[in-house]
Protein backbone atom coordinates (compact mmCIF):
# COMPACT_ATOMS: atom_id res chain seq x y z
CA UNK A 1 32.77 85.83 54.32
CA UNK A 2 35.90 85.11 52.73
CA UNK A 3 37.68 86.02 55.87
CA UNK A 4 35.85 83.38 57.45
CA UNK A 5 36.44 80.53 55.57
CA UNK A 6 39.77 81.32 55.75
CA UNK A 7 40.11 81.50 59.39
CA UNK A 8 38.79 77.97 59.50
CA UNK A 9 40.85 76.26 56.70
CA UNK A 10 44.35 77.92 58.45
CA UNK A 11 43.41 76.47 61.52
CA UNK A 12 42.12 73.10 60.39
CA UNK A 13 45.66 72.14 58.59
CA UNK A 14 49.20 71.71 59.50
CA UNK A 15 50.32 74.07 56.42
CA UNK A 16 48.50 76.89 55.86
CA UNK A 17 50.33 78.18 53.74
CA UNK A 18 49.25 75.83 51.34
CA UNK A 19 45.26 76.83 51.73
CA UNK A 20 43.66 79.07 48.20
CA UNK A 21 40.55 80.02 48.19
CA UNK A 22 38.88 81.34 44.81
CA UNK A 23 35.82 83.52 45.56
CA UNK A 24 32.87 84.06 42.46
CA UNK A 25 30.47 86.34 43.09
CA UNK A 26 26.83 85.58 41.31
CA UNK A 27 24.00 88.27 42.10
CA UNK A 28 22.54 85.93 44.83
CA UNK A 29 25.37 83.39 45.17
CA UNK A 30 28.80 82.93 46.19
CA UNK A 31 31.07 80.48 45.17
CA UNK A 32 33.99 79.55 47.12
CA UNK A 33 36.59 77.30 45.87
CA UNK A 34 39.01 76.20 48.70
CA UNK A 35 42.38 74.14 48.03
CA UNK A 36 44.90 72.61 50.58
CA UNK A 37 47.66 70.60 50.12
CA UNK A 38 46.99 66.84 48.81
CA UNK A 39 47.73 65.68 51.94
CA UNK A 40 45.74 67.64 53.92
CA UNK A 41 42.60 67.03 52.35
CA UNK A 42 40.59 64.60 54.65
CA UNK A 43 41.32 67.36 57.52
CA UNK A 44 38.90 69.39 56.13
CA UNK A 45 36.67 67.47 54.54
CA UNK A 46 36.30 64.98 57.77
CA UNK A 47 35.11 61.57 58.25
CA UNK A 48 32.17 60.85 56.55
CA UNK A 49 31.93 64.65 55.57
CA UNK A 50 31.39 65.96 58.95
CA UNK A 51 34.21 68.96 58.70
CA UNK A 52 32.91 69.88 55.02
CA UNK A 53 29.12 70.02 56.36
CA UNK A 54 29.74 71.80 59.56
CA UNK A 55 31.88 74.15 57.07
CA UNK A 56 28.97 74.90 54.75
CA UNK A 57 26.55 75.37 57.53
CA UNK A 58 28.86 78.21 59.52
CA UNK A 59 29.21 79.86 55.89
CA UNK A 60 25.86 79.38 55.18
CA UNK A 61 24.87 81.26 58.46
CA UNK A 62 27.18 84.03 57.33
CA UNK A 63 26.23 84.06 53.61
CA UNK A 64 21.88 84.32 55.65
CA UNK A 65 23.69 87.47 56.56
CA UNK A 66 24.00 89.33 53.55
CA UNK A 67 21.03 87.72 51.90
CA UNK A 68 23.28 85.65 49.75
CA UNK A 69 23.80 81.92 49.25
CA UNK A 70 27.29 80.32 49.51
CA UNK A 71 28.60 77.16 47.77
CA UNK A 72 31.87 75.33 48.76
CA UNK A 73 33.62 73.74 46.52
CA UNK A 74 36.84 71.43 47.84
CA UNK A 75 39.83 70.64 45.74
């Protein structure tokens, strides 16, 4: 899953080298945390949120998988 949201954060910003994700693993959770540079920000969180939902819901789907829940967390 951790592939994943890194797939999408590379190609949502201009510097990907700039994109850290921190992964915690609960028993039934997973916690993502996912920075990008300061000025990259509102790429992936979207107007109005859009990008972050649509984000959480294509994790979510993944996380379904495993019989996990996922929570993303953006710095």
């Amino acid at each position: 899953m951790k592939a994943l949201l890194e797939y999408i954060a590379h190609n949502l910003v201009d510097k990907p080298d700039a994109v850290r994700i921190k992964e915690r693993i609960g028993r039934y959770t997973v916690t993502y945390e996912l920075s990008v540079h300061p000025d990259e920000t509102g790429k992936v969180i979207g107007r109005s949120g859009r990008v972050a939902k649509a984000i959480r819901d294509l994790m979510g789907v993944a996380a379904a998988r495993h019989n996990k829940r996922v929570h993303i967390d953006i710095e």
